[in-house]
PDB file of N, CA and C in Angstrom:
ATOM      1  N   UNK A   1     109.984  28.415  69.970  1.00  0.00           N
ATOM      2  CA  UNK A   1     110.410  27.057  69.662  1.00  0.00           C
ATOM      3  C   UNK A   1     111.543  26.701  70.635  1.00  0.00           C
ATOM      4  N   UNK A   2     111.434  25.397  71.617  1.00  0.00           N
ATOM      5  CA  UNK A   2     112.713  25.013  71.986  1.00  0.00           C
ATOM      6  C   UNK A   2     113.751  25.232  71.488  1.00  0.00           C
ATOM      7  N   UNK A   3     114.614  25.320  72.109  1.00  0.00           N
ATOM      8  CA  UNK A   3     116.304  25.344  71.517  1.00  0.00           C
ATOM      9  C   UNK A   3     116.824  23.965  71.380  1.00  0.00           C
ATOM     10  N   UNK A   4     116.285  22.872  71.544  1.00  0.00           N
ATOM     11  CA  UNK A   4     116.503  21.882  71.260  1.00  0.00           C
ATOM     12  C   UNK A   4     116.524  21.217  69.800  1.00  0.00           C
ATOM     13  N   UNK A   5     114.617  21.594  69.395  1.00  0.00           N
ATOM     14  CA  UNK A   5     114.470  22.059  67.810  1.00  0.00           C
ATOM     15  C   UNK A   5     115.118  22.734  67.150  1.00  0.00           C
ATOM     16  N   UNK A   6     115.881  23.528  67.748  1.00  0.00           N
ATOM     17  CA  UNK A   6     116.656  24.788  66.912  1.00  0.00           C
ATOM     18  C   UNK A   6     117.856  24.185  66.913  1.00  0.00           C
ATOM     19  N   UNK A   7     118.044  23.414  67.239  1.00  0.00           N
ATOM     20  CA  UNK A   7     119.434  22.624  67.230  1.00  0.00           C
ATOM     21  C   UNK A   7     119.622  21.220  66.383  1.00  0.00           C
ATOM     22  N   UNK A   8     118.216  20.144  66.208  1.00  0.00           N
ATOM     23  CA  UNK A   8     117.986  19.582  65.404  1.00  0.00           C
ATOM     24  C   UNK A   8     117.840  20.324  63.918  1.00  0.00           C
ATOM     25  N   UNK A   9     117.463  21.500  64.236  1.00  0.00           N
ATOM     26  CA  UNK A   9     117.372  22.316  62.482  1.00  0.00           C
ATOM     27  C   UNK A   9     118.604  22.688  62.162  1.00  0.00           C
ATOM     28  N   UNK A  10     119.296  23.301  63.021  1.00  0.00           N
ATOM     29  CA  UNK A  10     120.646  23.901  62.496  1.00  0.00           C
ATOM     30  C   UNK A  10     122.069  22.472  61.857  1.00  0.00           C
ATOM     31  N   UNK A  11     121.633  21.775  62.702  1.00  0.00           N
ATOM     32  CA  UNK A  11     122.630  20.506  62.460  1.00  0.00           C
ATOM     33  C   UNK A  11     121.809  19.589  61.019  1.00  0.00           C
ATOM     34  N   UNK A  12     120.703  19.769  60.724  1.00  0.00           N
ATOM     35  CA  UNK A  12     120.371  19.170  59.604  1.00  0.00           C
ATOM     36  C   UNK A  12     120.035  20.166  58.409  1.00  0.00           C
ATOM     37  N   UNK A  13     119.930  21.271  58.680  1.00  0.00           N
ATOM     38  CA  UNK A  13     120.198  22.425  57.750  1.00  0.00           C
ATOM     39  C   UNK A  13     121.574  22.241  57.079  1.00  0.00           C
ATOM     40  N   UNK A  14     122.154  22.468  58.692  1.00  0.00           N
ATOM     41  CA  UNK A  14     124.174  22.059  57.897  1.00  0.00           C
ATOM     42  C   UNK A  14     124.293  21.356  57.068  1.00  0.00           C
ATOM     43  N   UNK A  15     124.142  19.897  57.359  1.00  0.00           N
ATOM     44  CA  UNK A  15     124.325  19.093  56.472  1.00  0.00           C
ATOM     45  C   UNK A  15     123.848  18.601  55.028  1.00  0.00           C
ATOM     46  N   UNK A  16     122.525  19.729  54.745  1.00  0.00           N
ATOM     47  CA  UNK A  16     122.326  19.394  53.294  1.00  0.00           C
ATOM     48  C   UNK A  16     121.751  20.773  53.119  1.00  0.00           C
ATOM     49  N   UNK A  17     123.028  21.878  53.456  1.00  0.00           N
ATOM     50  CA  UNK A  17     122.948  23.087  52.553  1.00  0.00           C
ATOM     51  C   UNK A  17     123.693  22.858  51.375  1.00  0.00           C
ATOM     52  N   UNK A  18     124.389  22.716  51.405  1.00  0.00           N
ATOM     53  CA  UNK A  18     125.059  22.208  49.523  1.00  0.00           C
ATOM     54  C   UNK A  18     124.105  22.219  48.791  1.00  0.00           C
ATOM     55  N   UNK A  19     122.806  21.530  49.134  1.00  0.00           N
ATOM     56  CA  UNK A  19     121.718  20.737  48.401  1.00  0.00           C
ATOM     57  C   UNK A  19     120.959  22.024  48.133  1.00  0.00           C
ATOM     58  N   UNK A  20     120.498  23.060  49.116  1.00  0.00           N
ATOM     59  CA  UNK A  20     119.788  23.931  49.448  1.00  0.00           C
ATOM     60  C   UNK A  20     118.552  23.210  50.142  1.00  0.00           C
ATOM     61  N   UNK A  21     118.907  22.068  51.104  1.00  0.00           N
ATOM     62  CA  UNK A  21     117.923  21.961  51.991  1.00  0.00           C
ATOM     63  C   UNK A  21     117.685  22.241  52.886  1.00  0.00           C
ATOM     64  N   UNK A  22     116.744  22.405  53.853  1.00  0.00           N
ATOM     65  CA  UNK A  22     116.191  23.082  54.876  1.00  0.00           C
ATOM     66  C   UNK A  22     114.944  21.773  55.385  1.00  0.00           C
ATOM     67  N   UNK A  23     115.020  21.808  56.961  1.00  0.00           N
ATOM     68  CA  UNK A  23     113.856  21.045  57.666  1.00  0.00           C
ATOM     69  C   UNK A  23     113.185  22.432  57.594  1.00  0.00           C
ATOM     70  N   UNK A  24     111.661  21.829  57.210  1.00  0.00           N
ATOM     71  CA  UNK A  24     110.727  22.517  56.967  1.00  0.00           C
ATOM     72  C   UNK A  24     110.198  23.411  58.433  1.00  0.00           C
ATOM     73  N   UNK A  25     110.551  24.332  58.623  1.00  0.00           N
ATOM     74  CA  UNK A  25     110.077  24.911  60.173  1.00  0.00           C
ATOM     75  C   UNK A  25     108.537  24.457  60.685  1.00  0.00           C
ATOM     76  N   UNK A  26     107.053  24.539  60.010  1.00  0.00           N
ATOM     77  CA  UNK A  26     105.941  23.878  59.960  1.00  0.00           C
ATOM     78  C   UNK A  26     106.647  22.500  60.419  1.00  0.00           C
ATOM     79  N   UNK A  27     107.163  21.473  59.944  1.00  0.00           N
ATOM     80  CA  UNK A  27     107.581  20.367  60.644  1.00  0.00           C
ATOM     81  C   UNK A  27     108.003  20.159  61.642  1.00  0.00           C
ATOM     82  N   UNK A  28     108.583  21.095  61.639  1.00  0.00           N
ATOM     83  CA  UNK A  28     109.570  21.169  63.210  1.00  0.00           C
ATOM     84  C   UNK A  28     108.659  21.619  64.353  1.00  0.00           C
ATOM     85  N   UNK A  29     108.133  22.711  64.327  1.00  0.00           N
ATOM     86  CA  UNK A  29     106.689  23.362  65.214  1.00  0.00           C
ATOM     87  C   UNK A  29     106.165  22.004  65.900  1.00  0.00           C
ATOM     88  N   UNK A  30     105.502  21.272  64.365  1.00  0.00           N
ATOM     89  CA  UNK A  30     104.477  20.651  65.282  1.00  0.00           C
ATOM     90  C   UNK A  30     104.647  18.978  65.446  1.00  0.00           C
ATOM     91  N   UNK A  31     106.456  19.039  64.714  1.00  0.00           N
ATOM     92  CA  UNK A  31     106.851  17.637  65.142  1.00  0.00           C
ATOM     93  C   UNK A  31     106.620  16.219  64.753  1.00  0.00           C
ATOM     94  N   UNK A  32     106.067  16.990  63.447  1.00  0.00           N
ATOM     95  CA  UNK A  32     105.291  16.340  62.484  1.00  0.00           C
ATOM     96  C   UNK A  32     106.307  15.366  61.310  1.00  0.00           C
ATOM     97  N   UNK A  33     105.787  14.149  60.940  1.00  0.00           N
ATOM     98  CA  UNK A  33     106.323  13.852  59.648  1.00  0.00           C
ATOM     99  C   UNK A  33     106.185  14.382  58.555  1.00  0.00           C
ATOM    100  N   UNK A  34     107.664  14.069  57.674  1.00  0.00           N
ATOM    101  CA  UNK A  34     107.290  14.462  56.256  1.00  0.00           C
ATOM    102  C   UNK A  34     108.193  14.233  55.375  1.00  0.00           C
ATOM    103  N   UNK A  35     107.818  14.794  54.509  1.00  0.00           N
ATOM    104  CA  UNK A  35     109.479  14.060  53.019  1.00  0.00           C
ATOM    105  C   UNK A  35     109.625  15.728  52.318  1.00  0.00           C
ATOM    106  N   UNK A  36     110.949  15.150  51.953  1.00  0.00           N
ATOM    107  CA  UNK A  36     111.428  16.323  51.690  1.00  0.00           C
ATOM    108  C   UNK A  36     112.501  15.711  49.708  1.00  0.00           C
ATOM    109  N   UNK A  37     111.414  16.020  48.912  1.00  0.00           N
ATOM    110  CA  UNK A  37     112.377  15.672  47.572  1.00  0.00           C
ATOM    111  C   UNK A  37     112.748  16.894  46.804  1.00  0.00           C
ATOM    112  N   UNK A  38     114.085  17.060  46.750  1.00  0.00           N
ATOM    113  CA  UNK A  38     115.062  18.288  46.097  1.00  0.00           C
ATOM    114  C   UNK A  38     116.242  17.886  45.616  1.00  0.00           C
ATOM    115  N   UNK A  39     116.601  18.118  44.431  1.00  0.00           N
ATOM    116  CA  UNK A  39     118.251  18.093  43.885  1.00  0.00           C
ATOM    117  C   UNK A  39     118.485  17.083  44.220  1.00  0.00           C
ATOM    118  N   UNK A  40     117.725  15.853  43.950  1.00  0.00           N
ATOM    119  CA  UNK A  40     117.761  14.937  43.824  1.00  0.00           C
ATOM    120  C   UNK A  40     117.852  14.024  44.962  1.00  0.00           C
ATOM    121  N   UNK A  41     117.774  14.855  46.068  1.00  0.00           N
ATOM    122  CA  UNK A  41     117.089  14.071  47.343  1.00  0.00           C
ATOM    123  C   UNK A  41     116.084  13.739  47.726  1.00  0.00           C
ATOM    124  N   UNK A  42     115.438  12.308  48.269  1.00  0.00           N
ATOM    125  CA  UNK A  42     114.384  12.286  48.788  1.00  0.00           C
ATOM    126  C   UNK A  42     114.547  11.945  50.469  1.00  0.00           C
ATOM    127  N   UNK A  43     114.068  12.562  51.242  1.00  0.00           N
ATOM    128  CA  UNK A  43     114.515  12.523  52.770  1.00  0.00           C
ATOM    129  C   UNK A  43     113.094  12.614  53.619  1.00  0.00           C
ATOM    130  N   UNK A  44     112.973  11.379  53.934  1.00  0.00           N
ATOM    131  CA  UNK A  44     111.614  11.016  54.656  1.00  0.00           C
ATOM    132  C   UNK A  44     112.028  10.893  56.382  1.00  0.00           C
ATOM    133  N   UNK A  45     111.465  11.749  56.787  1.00  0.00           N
ATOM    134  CA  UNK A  45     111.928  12.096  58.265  1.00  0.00           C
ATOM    135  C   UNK A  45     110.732  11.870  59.284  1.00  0.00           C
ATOM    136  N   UNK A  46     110.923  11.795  60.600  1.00  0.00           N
ATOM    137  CA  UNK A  46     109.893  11.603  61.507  1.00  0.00           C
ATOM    138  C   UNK A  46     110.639  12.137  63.516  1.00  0.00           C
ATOM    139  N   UNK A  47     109.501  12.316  64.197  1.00  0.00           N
ATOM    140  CA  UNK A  47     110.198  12.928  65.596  1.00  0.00           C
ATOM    141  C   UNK A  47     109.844  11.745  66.422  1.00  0.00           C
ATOM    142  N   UNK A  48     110.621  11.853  67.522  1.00  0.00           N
ATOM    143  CA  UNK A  48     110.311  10.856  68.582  1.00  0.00           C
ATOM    144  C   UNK A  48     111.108  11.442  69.775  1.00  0.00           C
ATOM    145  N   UNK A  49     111.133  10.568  70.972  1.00  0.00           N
ATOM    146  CA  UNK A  49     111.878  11.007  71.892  1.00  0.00           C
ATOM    147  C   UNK A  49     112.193   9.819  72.547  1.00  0.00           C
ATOM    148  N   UNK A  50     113.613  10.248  73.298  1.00  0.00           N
ATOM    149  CA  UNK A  50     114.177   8.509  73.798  1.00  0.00           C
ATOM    150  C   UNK A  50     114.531   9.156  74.995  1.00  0.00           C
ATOM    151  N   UNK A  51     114.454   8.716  76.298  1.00  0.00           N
ATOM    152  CA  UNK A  51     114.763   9.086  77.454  1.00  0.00           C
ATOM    153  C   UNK A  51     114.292  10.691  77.888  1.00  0.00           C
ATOM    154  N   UNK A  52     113.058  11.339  77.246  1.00  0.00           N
ATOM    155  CA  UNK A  52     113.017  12.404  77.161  1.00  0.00           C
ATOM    156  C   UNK A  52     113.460  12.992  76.439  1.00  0.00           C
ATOM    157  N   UNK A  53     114.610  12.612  75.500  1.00  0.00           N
ATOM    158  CA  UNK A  53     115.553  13.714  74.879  1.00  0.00           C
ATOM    159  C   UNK A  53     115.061  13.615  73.326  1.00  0.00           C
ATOM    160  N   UNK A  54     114.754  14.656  72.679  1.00  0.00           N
ATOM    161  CA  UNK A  54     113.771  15.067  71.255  1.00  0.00           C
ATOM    162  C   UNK A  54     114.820  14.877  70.406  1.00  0.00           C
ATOM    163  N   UNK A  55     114.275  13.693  69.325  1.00  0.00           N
ATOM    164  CA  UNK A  55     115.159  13.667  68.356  1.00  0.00           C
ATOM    165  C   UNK A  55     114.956  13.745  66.756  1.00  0.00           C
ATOM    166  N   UNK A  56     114.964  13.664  65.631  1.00  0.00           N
ATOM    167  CA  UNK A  56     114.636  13.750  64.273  1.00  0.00           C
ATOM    168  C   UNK A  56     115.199  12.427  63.835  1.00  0.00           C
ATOM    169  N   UNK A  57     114.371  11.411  63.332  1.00  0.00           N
ATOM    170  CA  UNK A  57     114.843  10.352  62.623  1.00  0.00           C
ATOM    171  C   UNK A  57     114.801  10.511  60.983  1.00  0.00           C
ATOM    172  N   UNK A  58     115.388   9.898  60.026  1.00  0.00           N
ATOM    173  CA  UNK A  58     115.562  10.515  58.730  1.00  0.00           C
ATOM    174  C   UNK A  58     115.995   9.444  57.930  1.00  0.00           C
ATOM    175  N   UNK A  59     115.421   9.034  56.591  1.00  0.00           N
ATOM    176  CA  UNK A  59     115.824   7.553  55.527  1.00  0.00           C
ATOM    177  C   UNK A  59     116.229   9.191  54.455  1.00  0.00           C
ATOM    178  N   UNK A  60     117.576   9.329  54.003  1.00  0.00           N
ATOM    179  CA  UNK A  60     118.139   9.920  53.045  1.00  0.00           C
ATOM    180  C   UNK A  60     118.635   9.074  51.967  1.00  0.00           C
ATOM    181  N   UNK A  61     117.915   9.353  50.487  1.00  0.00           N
ATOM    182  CA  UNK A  61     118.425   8.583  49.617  1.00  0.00           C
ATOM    183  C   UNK A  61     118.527   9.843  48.688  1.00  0.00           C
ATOM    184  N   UNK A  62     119.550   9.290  47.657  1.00  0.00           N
ATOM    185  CA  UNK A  62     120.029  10.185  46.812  1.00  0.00           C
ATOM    186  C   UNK A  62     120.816   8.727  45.815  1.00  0.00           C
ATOM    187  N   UNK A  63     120.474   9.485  44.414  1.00  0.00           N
ATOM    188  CA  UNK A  63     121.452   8.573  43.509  1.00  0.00           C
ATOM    189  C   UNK A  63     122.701   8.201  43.310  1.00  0.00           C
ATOM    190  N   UNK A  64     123.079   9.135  43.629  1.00  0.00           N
ATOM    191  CA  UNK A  64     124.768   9.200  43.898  1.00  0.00           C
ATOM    192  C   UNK A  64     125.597   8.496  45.334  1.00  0.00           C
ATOM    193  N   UNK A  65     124.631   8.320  45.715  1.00  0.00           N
ATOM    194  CA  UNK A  65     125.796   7.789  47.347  1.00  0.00           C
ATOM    195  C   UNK A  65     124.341   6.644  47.947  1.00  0.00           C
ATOM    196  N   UNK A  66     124.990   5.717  48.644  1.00  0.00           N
ATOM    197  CA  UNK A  66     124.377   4.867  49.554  1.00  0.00           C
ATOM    198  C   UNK A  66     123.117   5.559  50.410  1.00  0.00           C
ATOM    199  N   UNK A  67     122.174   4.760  50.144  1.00  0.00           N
ATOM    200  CA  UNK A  67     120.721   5.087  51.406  1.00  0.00           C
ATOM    201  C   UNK A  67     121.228   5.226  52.369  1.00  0.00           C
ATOM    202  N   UNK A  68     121.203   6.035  53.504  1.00  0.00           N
ATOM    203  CA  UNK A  68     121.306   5.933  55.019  1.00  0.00           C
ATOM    204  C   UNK A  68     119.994   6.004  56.102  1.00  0.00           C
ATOM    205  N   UNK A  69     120.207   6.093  56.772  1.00  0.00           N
ATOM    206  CA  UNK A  69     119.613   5.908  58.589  1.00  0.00           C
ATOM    207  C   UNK A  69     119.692   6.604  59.402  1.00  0.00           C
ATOM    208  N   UNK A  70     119.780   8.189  59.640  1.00  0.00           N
ATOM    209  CA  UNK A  70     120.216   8.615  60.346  1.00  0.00           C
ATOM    210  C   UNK A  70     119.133   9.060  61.286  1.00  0.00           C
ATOM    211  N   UNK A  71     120.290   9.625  62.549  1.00  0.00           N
ATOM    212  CA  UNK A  71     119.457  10.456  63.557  1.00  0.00           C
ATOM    213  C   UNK A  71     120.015  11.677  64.134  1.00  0.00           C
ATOM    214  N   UNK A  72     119.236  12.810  64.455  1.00  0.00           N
ATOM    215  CA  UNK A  72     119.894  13.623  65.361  1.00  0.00           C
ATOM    216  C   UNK A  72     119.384  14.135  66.736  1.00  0.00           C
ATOM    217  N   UNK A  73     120.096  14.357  67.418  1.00  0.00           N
ATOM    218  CA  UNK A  73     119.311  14.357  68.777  1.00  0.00           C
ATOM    219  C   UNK A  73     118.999  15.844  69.327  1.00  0.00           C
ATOM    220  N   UNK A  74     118.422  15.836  70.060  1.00  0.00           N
ATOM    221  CA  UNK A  74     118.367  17.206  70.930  1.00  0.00           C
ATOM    222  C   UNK A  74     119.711  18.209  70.895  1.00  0.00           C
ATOM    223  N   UNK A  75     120.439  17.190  71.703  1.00  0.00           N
ATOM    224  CA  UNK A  75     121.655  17.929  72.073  1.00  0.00           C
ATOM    225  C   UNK A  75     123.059  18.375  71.008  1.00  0.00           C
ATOM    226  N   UNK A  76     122.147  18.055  69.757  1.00  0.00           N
ATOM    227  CA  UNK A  76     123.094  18.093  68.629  1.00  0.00           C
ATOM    228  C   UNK A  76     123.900  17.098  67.929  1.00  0.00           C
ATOM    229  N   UNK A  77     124.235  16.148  68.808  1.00  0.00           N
ATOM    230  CA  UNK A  77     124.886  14.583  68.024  1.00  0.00           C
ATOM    231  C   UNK A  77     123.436  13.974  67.054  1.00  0.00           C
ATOM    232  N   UNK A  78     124.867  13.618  65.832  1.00  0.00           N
ATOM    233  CA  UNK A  78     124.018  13.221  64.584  1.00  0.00           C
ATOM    234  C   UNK A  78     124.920  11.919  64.300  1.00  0.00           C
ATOM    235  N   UNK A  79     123.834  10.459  64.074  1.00  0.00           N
ATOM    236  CA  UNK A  79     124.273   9.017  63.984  1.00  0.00           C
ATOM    237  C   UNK A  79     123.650   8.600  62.981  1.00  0.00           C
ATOM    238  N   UNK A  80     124.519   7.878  62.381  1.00  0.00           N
ATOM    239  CA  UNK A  80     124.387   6.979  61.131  1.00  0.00           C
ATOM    240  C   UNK A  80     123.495   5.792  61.902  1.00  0.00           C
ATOM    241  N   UNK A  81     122.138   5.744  61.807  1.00  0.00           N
ATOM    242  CA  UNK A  81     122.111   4.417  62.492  1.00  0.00           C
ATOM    243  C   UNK A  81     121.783   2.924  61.502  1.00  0.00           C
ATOM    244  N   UNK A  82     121.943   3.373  60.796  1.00  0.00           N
ATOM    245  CA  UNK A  82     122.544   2.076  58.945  1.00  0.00           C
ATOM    246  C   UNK A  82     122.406   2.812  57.648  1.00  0.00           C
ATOM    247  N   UNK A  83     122.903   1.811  56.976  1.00  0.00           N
ATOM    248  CA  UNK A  83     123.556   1.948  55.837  1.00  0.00           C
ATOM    249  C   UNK A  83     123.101   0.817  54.739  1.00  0.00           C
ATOM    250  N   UNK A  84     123.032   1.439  53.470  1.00  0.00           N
ATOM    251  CA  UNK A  84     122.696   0.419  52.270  1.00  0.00           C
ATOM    252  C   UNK A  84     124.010   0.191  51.677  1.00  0.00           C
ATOM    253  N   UNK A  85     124.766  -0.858  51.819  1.00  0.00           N
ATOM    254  CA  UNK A  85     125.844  -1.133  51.628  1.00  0.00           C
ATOM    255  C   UNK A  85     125.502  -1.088  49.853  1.00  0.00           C
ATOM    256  N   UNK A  86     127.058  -0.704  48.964  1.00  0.00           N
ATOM    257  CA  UNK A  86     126.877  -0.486  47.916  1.00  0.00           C
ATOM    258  C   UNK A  86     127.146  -1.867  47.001  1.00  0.00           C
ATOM    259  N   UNK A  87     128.594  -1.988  47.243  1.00  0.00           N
ATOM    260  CA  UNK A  87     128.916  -3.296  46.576  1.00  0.00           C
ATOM    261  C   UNK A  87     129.841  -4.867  47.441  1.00  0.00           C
ATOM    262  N   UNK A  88     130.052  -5.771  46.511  1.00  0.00           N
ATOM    263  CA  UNK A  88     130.817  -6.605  47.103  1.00  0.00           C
ATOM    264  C   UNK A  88     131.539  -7.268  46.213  1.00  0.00           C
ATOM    265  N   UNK A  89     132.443  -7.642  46.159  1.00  0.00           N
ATOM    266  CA  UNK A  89     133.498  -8.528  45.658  1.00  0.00           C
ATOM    267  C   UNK A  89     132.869  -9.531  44.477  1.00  0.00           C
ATOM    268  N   UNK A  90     132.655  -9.310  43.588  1.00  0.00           N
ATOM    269  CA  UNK A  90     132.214  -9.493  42.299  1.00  0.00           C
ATOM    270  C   UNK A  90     133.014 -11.481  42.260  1.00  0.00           C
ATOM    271  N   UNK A  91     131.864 -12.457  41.956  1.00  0.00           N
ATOM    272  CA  UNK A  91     132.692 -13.854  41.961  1.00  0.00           C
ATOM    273  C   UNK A  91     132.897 -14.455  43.574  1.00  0.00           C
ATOM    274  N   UNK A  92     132.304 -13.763  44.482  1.00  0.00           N
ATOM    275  CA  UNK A  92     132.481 -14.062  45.691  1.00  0.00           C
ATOM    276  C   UNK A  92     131.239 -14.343  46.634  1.00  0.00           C
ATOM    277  N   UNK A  93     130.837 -15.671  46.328  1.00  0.00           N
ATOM    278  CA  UNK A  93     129.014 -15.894  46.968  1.00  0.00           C
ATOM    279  C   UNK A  93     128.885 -15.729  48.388  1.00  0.00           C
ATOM    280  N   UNK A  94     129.713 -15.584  49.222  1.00  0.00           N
ATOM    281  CA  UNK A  94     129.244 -15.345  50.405  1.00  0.00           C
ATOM    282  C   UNK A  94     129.526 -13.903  50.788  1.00  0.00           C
ATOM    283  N   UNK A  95     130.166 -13.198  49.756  1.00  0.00           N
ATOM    284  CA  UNK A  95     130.182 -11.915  50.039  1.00  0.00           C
ATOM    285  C   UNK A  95     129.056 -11.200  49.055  1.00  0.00           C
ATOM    286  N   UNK A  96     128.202 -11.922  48.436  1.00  0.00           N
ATOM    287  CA  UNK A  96     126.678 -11.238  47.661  1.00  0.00           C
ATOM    288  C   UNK A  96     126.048 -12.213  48.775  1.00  0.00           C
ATOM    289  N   UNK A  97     126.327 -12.943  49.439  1.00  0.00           N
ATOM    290  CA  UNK A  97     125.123 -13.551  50.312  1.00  0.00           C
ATOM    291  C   UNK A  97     125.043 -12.462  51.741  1.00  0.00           C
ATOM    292  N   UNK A  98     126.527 -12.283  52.115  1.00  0.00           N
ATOM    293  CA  UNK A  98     126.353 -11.165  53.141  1.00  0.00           C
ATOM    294  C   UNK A  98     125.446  -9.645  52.740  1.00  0.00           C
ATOM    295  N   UNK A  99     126.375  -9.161  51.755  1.00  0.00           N
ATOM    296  CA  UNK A  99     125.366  -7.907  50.904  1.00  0.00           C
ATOM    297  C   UNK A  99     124.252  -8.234  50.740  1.00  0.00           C
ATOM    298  N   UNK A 100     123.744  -8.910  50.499  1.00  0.00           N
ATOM    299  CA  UNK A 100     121.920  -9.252  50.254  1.00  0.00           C
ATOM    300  C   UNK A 100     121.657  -9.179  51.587  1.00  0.00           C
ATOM    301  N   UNK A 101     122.335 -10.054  52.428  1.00  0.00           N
ATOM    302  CA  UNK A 101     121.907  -9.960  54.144  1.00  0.00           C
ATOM    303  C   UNK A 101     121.831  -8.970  54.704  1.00  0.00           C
ATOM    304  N   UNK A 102     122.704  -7.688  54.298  1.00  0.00           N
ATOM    305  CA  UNK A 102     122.572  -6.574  55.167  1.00  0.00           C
ATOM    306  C   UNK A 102     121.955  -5.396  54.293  1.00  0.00           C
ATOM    307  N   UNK A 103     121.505  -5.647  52.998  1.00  0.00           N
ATOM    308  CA  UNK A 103     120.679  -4.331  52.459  1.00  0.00           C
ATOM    309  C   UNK A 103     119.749  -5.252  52.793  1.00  0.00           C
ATOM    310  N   UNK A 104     119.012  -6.169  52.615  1.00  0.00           N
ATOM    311  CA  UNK A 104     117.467  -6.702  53.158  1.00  0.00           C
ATOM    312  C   UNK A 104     116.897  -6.357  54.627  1.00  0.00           C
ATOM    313  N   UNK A 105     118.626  -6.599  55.606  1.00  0.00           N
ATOM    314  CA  UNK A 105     117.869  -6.263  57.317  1.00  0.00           C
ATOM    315  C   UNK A 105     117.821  -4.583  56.908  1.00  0.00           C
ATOM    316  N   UNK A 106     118.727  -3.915  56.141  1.00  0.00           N
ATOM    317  CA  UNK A 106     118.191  -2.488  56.555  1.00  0.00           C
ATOM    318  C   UNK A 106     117.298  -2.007  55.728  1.00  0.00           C
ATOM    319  N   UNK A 107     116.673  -2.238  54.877  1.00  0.00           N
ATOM    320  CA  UNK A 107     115.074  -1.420  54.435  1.00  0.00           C
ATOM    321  C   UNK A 107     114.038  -2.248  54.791  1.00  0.00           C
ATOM    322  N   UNK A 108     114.336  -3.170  55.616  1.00  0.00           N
ATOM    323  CA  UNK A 108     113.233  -3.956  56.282  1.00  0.00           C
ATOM    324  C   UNK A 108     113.444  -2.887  57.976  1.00  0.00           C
ATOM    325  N   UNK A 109     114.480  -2.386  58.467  1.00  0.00           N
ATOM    326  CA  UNK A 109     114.523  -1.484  59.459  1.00  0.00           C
ATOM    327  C   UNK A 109     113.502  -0.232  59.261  1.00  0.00           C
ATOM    328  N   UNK A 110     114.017   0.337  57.580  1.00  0.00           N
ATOM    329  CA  UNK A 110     113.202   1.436  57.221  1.00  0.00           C
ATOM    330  C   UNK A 110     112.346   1.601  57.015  1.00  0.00           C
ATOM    331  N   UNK A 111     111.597   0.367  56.902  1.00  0.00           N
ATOM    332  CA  UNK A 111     110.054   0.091  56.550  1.00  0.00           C
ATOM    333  C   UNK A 111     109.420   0.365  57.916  1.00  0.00           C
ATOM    334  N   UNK A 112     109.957  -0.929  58.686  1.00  0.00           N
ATOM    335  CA  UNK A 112     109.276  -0.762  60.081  1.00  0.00           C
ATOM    336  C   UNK A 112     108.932   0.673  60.964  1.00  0.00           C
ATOM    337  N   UNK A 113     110.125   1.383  60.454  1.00  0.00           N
ATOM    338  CA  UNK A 113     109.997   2.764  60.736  1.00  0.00           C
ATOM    339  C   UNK A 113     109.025   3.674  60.531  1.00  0.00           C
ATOM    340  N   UNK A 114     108.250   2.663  59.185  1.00  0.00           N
ATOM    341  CA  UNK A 114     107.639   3.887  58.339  1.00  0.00           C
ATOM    342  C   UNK A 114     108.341   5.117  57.764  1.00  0.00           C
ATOM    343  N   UNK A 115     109.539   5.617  57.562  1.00  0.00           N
ATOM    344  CA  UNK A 115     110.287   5.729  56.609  1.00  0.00           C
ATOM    345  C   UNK A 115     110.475   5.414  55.090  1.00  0.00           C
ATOM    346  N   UNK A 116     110.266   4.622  54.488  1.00  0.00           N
ATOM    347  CA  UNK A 116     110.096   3.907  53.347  1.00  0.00           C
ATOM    348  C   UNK A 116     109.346   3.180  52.664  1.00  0.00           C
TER     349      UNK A 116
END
């Protein structure tokens, strides 16, 4: 296996061993999509490559904390690339008009992804 893969696994291993999760090695091999639901995570992931460089894209939801967007790359950097904003200023219509505006553009992101 590249060391590139082995570097997308180790950096997303890290981050949801607490959980006892693990990218599925079969996934990783053949670069394949897939979801991953445990301890109350569901983490729908997919591969691609941008300038050549191999990366893991990933929609992480969990009950306890905000949906995210993330990515990690070859070379080991891992990016938030959005967020399901949680709340807003309760009595304040353009701040539920913004919040509606920006959880609608991002699971309309995650969709397009096929992610969600």
């Amino acid at each position: 296996m590249p060391t590139s893969l082995k570097t997308i696994k180790r950096v997303f291993d890290q981050k949801y061993a607490a959980w006892g999760i693990t990218l599925p090695i079969e996934s990783l091999k053949a670069q394949s999509r897939g979801s991953i639901a445990h301890n109350g995570w569901t983490i729908n992931y997919q591969f691609g490559t941008e300038q050549g460089a191999s990366y893991l894209e990933y929609f992480a939801s969990h009950r306890m904390t905000n949906d995210t967007l993330n990515r990690i790359y070859a070379d080991g950097r891992a990016e938030v690339l959005g967020y399901c904003q949680e709340f807003y200023l309760a009595g304040n219509p353009k701040a539920e008009q913004d919040y509606t505006a920006h959880n609608r553009e991002f699971y309309e992101t995650v969709k397009s992804k096929g992610l969600w």
